[in-house]
C-alpha atoms as a PDB file:
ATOM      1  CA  UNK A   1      83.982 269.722  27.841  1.00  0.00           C
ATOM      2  CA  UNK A   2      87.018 272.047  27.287  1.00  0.00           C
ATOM      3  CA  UNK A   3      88.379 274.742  28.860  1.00  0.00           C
ATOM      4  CA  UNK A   4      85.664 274.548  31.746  1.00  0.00           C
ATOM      5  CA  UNK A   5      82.719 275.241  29.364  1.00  0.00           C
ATOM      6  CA  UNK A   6      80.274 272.584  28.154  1.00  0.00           C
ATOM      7  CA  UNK A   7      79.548 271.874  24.685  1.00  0.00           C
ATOM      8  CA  UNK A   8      76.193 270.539  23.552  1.00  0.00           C
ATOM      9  CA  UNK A   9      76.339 269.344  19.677  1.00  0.00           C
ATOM     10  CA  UNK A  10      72.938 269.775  18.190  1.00  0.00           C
ATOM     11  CA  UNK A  11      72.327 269.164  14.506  1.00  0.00           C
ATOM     12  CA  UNK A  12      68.871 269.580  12.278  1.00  0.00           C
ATOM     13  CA  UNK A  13      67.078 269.688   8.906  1.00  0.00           C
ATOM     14  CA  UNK A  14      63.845 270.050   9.284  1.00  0.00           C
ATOM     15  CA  UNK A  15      61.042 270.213   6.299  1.00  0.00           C
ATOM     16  CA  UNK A  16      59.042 272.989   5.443  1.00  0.00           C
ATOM     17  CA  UNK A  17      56.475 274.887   7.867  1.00  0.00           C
ATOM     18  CA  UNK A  18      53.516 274.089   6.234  1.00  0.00           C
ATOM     19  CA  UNK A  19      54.468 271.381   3.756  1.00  0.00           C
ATOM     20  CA  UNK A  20      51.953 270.496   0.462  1.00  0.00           C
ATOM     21  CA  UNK A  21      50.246 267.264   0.913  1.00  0.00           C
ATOM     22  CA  UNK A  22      50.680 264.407   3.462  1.00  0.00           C
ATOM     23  CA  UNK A  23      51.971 265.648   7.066  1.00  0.00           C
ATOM     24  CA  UNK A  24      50.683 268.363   9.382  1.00  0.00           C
ATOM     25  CA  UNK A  25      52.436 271.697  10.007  1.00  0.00           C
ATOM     26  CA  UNK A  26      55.334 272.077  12.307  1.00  0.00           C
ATOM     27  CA  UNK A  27      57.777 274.584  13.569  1.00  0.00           C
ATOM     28  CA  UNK A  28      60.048 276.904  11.717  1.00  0.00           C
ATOM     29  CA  UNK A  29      63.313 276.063  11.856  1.00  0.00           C
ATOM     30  CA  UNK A  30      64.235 279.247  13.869  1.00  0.00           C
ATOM     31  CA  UNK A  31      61.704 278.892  15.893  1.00  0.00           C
ATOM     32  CA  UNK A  32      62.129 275.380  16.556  1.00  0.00           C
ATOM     33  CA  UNK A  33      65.785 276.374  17.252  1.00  0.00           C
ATOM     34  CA  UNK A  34      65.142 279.202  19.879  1.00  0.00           C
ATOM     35  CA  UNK A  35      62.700 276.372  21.802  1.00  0.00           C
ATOM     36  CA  UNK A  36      65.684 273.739  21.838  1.00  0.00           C
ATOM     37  CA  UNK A  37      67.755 276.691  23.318  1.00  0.00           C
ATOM     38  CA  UNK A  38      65.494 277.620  25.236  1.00  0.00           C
ATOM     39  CA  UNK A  39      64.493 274.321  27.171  1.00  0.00           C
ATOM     40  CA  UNK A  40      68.474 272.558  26.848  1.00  0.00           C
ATOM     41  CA  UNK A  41      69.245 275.941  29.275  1.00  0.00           C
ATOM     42  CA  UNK A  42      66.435 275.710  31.394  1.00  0.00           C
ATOM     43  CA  UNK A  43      66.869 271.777  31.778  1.00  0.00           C
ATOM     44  CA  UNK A  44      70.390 272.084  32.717  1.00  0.00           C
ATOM     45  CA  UNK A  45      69.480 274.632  35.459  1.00  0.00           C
ATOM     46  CA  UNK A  46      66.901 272.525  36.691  1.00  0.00           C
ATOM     47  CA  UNK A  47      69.154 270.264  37.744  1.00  0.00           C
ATOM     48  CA  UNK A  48      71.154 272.452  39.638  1.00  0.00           C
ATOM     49  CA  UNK A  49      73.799 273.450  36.845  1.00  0.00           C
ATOM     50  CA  UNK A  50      74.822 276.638  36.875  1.00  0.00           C
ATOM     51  CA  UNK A  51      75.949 277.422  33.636  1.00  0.00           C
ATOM     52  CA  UNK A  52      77.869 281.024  32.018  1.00  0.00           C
ATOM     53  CA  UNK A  53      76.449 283.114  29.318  1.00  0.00           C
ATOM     54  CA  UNK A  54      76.273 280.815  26.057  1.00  0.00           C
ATOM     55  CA  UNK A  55      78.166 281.313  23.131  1.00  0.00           C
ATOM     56  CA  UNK A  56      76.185 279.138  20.636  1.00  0.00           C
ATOM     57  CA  UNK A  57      77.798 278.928  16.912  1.00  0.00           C
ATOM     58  CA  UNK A  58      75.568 277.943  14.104  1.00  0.00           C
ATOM     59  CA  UNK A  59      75.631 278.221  10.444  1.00  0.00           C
ATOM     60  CA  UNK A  60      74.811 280.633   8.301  1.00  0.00           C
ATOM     61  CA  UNK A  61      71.169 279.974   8.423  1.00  0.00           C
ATOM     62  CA  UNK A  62      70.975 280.772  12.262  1.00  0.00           C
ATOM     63  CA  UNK A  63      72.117 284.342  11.778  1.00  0.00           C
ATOM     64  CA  UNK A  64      68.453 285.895  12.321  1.00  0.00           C
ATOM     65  CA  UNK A  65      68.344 289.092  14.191  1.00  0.00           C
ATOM     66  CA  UNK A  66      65.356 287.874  16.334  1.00  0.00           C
ATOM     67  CA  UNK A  67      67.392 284.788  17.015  1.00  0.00           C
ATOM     68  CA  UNK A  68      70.464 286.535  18.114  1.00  0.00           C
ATOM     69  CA  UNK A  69      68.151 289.315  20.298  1.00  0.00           C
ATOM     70  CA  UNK A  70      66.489 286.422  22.169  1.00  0.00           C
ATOM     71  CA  UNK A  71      69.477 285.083  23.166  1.00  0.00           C
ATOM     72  CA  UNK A  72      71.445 288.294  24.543  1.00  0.00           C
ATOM     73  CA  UNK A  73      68.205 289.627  26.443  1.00  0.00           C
ATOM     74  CA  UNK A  74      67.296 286.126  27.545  1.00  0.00           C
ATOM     75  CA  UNK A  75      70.327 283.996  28.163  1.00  0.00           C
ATOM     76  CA  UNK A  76      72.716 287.113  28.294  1.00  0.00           C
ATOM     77  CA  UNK A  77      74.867 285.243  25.572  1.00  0.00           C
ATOM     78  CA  UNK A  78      75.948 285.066  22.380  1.00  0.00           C
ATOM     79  CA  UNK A  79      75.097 283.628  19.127  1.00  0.00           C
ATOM     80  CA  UNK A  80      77.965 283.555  16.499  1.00  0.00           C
ATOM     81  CA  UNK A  81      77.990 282.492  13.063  1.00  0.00           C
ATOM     82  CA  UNK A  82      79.768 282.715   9.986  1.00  0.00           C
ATOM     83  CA  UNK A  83      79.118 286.441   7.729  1.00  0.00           C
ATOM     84  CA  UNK A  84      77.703 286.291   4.389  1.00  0.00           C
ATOM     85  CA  UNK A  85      79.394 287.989   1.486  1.00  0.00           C
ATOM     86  CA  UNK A  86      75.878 290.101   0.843  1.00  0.00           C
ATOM     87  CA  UNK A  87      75.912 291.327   4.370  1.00  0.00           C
ATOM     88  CA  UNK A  88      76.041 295.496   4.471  1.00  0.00           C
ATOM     89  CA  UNK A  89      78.156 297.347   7.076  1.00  0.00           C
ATOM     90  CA  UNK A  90      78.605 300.601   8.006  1.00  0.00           C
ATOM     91  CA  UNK A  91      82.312 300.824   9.837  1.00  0.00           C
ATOM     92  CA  UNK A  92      83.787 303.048  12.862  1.00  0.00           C
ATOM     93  CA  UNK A  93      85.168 305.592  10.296  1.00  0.00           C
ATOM     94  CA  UNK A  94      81.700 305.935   8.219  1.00  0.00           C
ATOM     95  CA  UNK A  95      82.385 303.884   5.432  1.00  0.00           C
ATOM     96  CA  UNK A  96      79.725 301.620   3.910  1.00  0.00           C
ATOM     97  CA  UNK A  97      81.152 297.880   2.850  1.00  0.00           C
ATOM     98  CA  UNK A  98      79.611 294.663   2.257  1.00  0.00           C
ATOM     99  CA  UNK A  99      80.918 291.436   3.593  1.00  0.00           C
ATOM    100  CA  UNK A 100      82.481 291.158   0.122  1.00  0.00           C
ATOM    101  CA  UNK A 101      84.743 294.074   0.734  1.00  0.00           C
ATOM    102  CA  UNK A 102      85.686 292.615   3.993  1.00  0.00           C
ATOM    103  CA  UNK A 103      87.159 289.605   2.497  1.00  0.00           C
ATOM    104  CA  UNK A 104      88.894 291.710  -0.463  1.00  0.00           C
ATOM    105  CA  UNK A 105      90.034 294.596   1.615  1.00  0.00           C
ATOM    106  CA  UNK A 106      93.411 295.087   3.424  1.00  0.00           C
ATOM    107  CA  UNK A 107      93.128 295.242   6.599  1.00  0.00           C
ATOM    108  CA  UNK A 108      95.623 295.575   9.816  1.00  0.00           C
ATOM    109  CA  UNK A 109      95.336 292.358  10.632  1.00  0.00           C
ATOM    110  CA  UNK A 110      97.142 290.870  14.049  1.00  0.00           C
ATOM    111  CA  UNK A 111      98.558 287.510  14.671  1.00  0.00           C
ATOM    112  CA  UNK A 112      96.719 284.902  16.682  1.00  0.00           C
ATOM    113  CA  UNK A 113      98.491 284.598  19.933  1.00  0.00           C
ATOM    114  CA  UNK A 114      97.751 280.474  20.518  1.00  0.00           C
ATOM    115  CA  UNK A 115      97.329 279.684  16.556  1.00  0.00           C
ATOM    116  CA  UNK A 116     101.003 280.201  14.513  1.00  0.00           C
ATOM    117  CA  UNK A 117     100.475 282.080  10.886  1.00  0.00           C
ATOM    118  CA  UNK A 118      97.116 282.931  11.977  1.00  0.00           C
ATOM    119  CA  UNK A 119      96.126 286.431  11.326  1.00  0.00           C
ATOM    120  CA  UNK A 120      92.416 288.478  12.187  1.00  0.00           C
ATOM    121  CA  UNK A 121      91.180 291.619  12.547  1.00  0.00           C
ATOM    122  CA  UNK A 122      88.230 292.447  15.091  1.00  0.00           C
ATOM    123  CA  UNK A 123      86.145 295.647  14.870  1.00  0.00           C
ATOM    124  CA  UNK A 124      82.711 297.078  15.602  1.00  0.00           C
ATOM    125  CA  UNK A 125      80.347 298.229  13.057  1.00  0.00           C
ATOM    126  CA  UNK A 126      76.432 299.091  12.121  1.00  0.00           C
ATOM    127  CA  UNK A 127      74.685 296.779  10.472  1.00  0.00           C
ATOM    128  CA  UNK A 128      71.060 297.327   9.074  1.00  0.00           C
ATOM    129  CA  UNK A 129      69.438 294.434  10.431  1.00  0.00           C
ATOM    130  CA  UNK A 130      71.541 293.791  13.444  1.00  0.00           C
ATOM    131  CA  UNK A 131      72.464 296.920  14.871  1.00  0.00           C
ATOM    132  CA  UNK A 132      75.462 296.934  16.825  1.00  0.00           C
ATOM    133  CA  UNK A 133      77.289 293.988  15.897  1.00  0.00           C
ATOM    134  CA  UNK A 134      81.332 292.771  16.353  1.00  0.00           C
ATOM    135  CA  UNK A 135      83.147 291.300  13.645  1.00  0.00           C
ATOM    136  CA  UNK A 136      86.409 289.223  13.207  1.00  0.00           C
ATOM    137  CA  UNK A 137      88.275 288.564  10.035  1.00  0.00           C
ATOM    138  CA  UNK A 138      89.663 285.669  10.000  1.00  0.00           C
ATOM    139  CA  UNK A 139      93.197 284.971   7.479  1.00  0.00           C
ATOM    140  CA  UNK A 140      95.103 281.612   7.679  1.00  0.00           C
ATOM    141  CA  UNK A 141      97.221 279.938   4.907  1.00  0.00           C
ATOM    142  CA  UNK A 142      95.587 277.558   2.812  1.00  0.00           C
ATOM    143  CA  UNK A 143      91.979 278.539   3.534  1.00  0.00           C
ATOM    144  CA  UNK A 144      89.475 281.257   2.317  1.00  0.00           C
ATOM    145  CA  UNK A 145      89.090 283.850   4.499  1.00  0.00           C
ATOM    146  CA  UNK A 146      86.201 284.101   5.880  1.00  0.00           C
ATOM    147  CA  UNK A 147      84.129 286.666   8.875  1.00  0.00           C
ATOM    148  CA  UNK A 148      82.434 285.911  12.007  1.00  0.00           C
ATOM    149  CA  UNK A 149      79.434 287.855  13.252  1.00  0.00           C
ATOM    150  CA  UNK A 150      77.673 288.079  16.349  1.00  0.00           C
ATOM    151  CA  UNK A 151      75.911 291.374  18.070  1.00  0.00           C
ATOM    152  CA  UNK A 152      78.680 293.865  19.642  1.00  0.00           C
ATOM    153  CA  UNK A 153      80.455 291.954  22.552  1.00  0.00           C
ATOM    154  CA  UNK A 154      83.489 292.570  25.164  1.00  0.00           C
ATOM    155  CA  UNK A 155      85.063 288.944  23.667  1.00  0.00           C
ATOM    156  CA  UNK A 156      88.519 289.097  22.073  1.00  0.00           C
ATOM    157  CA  UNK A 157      89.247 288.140  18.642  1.00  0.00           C
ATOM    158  CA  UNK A 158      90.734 284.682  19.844  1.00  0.00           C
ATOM    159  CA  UNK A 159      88.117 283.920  22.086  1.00  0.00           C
ATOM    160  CA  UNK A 160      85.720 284.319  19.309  1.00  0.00           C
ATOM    161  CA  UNK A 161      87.640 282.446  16.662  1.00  0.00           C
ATOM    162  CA  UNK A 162      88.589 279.433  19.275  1.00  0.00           C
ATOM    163  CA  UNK A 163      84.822 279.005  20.080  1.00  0.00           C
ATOM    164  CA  UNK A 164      84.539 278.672  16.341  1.00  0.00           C
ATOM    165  CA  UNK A 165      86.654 276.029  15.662  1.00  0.00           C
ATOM    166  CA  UNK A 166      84.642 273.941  18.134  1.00  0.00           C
ATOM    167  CA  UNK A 167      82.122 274.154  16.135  1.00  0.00           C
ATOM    168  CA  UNK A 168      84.441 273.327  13.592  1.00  0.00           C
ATOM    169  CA  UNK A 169      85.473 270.231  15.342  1.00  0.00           C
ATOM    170  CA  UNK A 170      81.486 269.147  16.368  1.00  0.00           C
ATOM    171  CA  UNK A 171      80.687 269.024  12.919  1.00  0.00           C
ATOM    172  CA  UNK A 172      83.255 266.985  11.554  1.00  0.00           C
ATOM    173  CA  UNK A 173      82.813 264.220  14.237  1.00  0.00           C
ATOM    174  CA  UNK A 174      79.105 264.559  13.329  1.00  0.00           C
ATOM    175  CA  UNK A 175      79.931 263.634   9.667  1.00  0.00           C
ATOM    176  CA  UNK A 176      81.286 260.426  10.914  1.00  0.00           C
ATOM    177  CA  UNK A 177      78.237 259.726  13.100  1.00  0.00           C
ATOM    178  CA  UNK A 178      76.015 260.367  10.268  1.00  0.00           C
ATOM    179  CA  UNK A 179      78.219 257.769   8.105  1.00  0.00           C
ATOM    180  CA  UNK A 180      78.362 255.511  11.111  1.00  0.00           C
ATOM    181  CA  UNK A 181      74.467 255.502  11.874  1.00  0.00           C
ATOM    182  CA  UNK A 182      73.288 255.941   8.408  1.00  0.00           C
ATOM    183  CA  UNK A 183      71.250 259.377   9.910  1.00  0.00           C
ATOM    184  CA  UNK A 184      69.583 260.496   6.927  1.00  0.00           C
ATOM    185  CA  UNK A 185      67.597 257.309   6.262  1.00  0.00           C
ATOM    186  CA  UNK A 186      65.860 258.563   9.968  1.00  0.00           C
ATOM    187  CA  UNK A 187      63.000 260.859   9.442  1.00  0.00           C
ATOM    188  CA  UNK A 188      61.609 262.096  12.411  1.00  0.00           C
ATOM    189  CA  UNK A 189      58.164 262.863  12.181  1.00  0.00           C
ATOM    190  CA  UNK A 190      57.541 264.524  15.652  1.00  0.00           C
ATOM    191  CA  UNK A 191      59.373 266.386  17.509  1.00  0.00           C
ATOM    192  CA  UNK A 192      59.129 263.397  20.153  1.00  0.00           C
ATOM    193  CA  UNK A 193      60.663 261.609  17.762  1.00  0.00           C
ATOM    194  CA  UNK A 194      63.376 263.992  16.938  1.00  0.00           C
ATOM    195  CA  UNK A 195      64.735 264.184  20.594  1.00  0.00           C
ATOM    196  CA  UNK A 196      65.100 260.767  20.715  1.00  0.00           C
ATOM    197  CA  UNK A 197      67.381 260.418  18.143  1.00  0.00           C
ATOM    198  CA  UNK A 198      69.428 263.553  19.269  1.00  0.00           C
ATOM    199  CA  UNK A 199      69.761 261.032  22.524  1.00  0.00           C
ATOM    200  CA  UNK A 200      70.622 258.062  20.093  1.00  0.00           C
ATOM    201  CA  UNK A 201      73.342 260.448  18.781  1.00  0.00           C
ATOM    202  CA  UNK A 202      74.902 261.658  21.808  1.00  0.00           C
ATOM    203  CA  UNK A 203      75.201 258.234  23.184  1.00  0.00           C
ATOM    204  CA  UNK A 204      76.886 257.004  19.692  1.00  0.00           C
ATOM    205  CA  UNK A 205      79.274 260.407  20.246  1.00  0.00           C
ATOM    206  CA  UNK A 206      79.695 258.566  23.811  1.00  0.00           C
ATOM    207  CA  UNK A 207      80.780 255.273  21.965  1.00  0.00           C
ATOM    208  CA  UNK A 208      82.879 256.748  19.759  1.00  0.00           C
ATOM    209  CA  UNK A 209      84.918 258.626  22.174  1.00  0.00           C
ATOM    210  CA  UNK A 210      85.559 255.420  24.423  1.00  0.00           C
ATOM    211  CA  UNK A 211      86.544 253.559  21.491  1.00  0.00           C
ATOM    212  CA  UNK A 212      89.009 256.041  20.303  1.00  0.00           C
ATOM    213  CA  UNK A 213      90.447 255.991  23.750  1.00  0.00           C
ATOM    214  CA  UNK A 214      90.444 252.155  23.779  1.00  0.00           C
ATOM    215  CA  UNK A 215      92.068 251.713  20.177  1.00  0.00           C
ATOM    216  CA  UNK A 216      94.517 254.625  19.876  1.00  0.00           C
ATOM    217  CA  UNK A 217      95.251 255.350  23.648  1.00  0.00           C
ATOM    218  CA  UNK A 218      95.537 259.274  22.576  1.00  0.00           C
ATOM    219  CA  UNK A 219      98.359 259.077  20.093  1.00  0.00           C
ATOM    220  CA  UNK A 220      96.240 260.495  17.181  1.00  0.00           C
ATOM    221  CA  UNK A 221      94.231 263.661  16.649  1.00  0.00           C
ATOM    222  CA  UNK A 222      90.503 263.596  16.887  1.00  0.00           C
ATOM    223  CA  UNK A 223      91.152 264.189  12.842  1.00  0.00           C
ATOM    224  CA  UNK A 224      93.061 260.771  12.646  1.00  0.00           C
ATOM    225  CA  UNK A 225      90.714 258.806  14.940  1.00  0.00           C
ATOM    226  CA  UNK A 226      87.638 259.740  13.677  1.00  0.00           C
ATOM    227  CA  UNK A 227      88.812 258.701   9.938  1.00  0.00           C
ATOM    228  CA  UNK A 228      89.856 255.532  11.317  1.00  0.00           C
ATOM    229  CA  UNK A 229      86.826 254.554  13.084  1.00  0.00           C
ATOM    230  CA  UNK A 230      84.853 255.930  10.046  1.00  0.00           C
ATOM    231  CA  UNK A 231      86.517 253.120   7.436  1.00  0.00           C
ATOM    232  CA  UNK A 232      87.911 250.424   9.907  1.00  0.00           C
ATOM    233  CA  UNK A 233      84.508 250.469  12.381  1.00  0.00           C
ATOM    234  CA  UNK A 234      83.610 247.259  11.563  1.00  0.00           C
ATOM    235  CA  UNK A 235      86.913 245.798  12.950  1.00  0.00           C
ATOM    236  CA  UNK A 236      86.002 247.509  16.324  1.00  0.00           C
ATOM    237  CA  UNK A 237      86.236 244.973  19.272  1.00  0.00           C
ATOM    238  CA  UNK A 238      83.195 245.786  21.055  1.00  0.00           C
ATOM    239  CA  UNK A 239      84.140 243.268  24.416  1.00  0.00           C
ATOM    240  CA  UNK A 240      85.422 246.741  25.828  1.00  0.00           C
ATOM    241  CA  UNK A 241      81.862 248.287  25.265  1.00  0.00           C
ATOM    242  CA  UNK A 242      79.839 245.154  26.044  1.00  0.00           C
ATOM    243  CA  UNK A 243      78.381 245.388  22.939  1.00  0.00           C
ATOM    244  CA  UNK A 244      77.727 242.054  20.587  1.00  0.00           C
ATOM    245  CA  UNK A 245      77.973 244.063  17.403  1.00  0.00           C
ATOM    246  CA  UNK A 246      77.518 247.864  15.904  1.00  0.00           C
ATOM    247  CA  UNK A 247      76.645 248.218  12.687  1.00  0.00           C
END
């Protein structure tokens, strides 16, 4: 939770449509992804949770036209992900770039009001497979700049690039989980099976919150707790939790 909004991690690899040999054919992975959506939403309204417009980040991978049109006519949201440097765009002023020339280009960039040194740029453009689409530059010191795309929206620059770092922020603590529960010796073979570890997951997210709370009483960032659950977890006292041991 932050900010009023609710956050829902969700993270997935799943193996080929129609794989060769052993194993009968599943879902895409897009349109596996617009069912999750699809029923996560409809779930939470079921129970009487009345939820805004989503903003859903995802990788790179997520950026499918289809995927992003389902969720604006559907859900009335958005789906925002990170630009590739192939992408073409055609800008307010006619010119034709690729996402390349966005990163290379200068640009008359603004500073971030809540992030210091901090600079983007946010503009509307054509793109051939998306159509009308917004997208924010993002410039910070020490990192490679890099875009964010989503279709054409009324959401500022900083709204954009602050939903973004959540993402950000969900898949580092993810990293830990995956370290912590040793996730990619679980193959899921069903997708039965596959929401039952996303429960096993959120409930370890659970744990690990509560013990960060426990251990570091909220002097550290979520940075410095998560690395010192990750390498000093087996020192955890679990009486708190009522747990014998986690492993």
């Amino acid at each position: 939770m932050g900010d009023g909004k609710l956050v829902v991690p969700v993270d997935l690899a799943i193996r080929r449509p129609d794989p060769v040999g052993a194993g009968a054919p599943c879902r895409d992975k897009l349109t596996w992804a617009q069912t999750m959506i699809d029923d996560r939403l409809a779930a939470l309204r079921g129970r009487g949770l009345e939820l805004p417009p989503p903003i859903i980040t995802g990788d790179s991978w997520f950026s499918d036209s289809k995927l992003m049109t389902h969720i604006r006519q559907q859900h009335q949201g958005t789906l925002l992900v990170e630009g590739k440097v192939t992408y073409s765009f055609t800008l307010a002023d006619g010119r034709q770039v690729k996402g390349y020339d966005l990163l290379e280009g200068e640009w008359p960039w603004r500073d971030h009001p809540w992030e210091p040194r901090v600079r983007y740029v946010r503009f509307q453009a054509k793109s051939p497979t998306y159509g009308a689409v917004t997208v924010v530059m993002v410039d910070e010191p020490g990192q490679e700049r890099f875009y964010l795309l989503c279709l054409e929206t009324t959401l500022s620059g900083p709204v954009l690039i602050r939903r973004w770092r959540r993402r950000n922020w969900i898949e580092f603590v993810f990293r830990v989980l995956k370290h912590l529960l040793a996730t990619e010796s679980c193959q899921a073979h069903s997708e039965d099976a596959y929401y039952g570890h996303l429960v096993l997951r959120l409930m370890a997210s659970f744990v690990l919150f509560y013990t960060s709370r426990v251990i570091c009483k909220g002097r550290l960032t979520m940075e410095e707790i998560s690395f010192s659950l990750k390498h000093y977890w087996r020192f955890v006292d679990m009486a708190p939790l009522e747990l014998q041991a986690l492993s």
